[in-house]
C-alpha atoms as a PDB file:
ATOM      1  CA  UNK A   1     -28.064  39.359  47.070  1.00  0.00           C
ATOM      2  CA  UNK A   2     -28.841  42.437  45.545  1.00  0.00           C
ATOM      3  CA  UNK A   3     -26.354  45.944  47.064  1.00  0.00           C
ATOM      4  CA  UNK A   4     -26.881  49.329  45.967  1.00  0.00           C
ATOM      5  CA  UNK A   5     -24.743  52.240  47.864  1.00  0.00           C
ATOM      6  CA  UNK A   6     -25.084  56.376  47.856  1.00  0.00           C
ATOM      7  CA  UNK A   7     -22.083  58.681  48.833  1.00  0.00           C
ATOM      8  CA  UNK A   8     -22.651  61.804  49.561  1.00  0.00           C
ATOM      9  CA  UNK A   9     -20.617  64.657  50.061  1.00  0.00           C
ATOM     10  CA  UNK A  10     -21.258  66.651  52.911  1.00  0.00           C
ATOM     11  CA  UNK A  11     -19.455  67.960  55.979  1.00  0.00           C
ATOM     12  CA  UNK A  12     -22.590  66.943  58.304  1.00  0.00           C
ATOM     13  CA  UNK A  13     -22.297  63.400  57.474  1.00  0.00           C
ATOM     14  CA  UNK A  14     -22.067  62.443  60.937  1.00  0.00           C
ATOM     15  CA  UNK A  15     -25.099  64.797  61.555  1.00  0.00           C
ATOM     16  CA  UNK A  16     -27.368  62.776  58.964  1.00  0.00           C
ATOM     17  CA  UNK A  17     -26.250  59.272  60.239  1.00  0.00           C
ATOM     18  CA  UNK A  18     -27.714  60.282  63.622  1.00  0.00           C
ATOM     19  CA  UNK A  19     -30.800  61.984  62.179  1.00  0.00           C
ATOM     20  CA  UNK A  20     -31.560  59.272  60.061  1.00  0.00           C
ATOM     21  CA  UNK A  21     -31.346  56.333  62.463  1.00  0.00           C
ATOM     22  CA  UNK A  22     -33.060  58.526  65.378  1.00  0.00           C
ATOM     23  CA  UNK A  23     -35.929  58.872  63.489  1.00  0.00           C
ATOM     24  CA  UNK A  24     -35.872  55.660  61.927  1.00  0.00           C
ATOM     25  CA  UNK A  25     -36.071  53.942  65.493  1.00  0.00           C
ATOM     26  CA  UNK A  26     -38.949  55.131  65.841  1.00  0.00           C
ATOM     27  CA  UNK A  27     -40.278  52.651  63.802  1.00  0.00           C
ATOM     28  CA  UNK A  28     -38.101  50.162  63.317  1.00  0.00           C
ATOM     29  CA  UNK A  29     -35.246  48.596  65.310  1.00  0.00           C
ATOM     30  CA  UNK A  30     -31.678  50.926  64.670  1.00  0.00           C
ATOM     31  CA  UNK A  31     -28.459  51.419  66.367  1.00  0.00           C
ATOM     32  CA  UNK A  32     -25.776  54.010  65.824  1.00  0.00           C
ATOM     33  CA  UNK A  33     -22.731  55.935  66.638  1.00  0.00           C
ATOM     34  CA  UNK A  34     -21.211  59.201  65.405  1.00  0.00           C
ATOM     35  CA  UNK A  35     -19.910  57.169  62.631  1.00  0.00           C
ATOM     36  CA  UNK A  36     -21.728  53.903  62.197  1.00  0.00           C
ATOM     37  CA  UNK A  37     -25.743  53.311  61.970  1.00  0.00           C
ATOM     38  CA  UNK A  38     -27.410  50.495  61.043  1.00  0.00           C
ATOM     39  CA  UNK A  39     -31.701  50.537  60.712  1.00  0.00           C
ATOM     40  CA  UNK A  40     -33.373  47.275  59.905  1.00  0.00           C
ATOM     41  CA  UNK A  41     -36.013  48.269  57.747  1.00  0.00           C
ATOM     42  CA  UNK A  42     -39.066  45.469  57.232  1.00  0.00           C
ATOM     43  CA  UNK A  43     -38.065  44.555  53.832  1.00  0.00           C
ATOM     44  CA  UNK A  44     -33.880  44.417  54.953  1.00  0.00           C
ATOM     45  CA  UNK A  45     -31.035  46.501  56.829  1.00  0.00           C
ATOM     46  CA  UNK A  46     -29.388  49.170  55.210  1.00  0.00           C
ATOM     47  CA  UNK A  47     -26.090  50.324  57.298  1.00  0.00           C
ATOM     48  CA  UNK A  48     -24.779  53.997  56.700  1.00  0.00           C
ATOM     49  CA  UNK A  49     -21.355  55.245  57.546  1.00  0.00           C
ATOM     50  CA  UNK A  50     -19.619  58.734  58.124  1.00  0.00           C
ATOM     51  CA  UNK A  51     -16.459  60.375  58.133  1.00  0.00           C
ATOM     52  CA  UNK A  52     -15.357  64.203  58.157  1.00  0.00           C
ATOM     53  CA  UNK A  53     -16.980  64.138  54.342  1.00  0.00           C
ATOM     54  CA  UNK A  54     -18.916  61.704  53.143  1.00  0.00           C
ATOM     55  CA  UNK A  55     -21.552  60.128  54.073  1.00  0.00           C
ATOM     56  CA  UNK A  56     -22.010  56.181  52.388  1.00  0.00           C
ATOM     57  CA  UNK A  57     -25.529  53.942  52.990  1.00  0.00           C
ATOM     58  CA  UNK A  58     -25.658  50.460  51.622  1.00  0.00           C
ATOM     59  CA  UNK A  59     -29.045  48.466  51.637  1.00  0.00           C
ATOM     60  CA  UNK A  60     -29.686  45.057  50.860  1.00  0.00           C
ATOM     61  CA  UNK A  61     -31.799  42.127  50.253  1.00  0.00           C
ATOM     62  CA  UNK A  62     -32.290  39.334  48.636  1.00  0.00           C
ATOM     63  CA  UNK A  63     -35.019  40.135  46.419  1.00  0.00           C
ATOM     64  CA  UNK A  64     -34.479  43.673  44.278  1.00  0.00           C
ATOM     65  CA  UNK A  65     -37.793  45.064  45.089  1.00  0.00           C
ATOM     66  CA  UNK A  66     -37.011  44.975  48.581  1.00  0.00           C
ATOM     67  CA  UNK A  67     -33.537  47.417  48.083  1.00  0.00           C
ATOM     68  CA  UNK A  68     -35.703  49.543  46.032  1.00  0.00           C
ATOM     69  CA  UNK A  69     -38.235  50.185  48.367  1.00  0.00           C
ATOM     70  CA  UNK A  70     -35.164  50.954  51.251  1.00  0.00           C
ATOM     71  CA  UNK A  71     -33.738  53.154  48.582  1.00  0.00           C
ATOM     72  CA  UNK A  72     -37.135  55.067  48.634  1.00  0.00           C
ATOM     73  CA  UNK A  73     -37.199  55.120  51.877  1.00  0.00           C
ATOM     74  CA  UNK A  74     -33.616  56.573  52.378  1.00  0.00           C
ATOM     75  CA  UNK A  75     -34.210  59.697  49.945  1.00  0.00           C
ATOM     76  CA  UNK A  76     -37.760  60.703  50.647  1.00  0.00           C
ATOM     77  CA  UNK A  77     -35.937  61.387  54.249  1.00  0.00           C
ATOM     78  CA  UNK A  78     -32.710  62.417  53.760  1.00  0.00           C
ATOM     79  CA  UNK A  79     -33.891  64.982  50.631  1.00  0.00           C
ATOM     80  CA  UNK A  80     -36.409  66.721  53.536  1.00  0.00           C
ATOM     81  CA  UNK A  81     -33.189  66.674  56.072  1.00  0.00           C
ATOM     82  CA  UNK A  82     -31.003  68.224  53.821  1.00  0.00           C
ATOM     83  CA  UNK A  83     -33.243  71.030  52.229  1.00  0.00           C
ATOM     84  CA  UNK A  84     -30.842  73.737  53.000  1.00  0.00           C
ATOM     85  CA  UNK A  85     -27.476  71.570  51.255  1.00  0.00           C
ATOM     86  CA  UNK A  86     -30.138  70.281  48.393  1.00  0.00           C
ATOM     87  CA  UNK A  87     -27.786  67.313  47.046  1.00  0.00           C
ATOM     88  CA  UNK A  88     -29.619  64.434  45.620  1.00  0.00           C
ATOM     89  CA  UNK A  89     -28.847  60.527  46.006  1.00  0.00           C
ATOM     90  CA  UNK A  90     -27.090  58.554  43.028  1.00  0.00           C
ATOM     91  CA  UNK A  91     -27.115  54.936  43.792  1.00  0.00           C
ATOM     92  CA  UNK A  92     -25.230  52.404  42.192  1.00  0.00           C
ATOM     93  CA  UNK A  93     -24.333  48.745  42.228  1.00  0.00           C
ATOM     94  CA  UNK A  94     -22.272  47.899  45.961  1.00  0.00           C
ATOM     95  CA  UNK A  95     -19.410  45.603  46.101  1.00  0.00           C
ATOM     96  CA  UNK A  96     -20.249  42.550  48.203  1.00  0.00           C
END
């Protein structure tokens, strides 16, 4: 199983969960909270969480392509949602 993860700093953490999996459901099946969202993308799920500063999204898969495609996915979105903060996504290796 391949697991990549993004933190991100941000005091509106909670606020990008729900943007993200709002408009996400659009398309695809998703469910969240204030501090929990998971969106079950075609190729896998990626689940995001959120506290008072950080926001953290896992996605994973079985095959690598898959994650990387989610990963594209992710910060094509979240870069146009966060113009005015303009932090970018560093993904790394998860812990399983």
């Amino acid at each position: 199983m391949t697991r990549i993860e993004t933190r991100i700093q941000t005091p509106l953490a909670s606020r990008y969960l729900e943007m993200l999996c709002r408009h996400f459901s659009r398309k695809v099946p998703s469910e969240w909270t204030a501090t929990r969202g998971v969106v079950d993308f075609k190729p896998g799920a990626c689940e995001m969480h959120a506290d008072e500063t950080t926001l953290r999204i896992t996605c994973a898969h079985e095959e690598p392509q898959a994650v990387e495609r989610m990963r594209h996915i992710v910060d094509d979105h979240l870069v146009r949602f966060s113009k005015k903060e303009g932090f970018s996504m560093v993904w790394q290796p998860a812990a399983a």
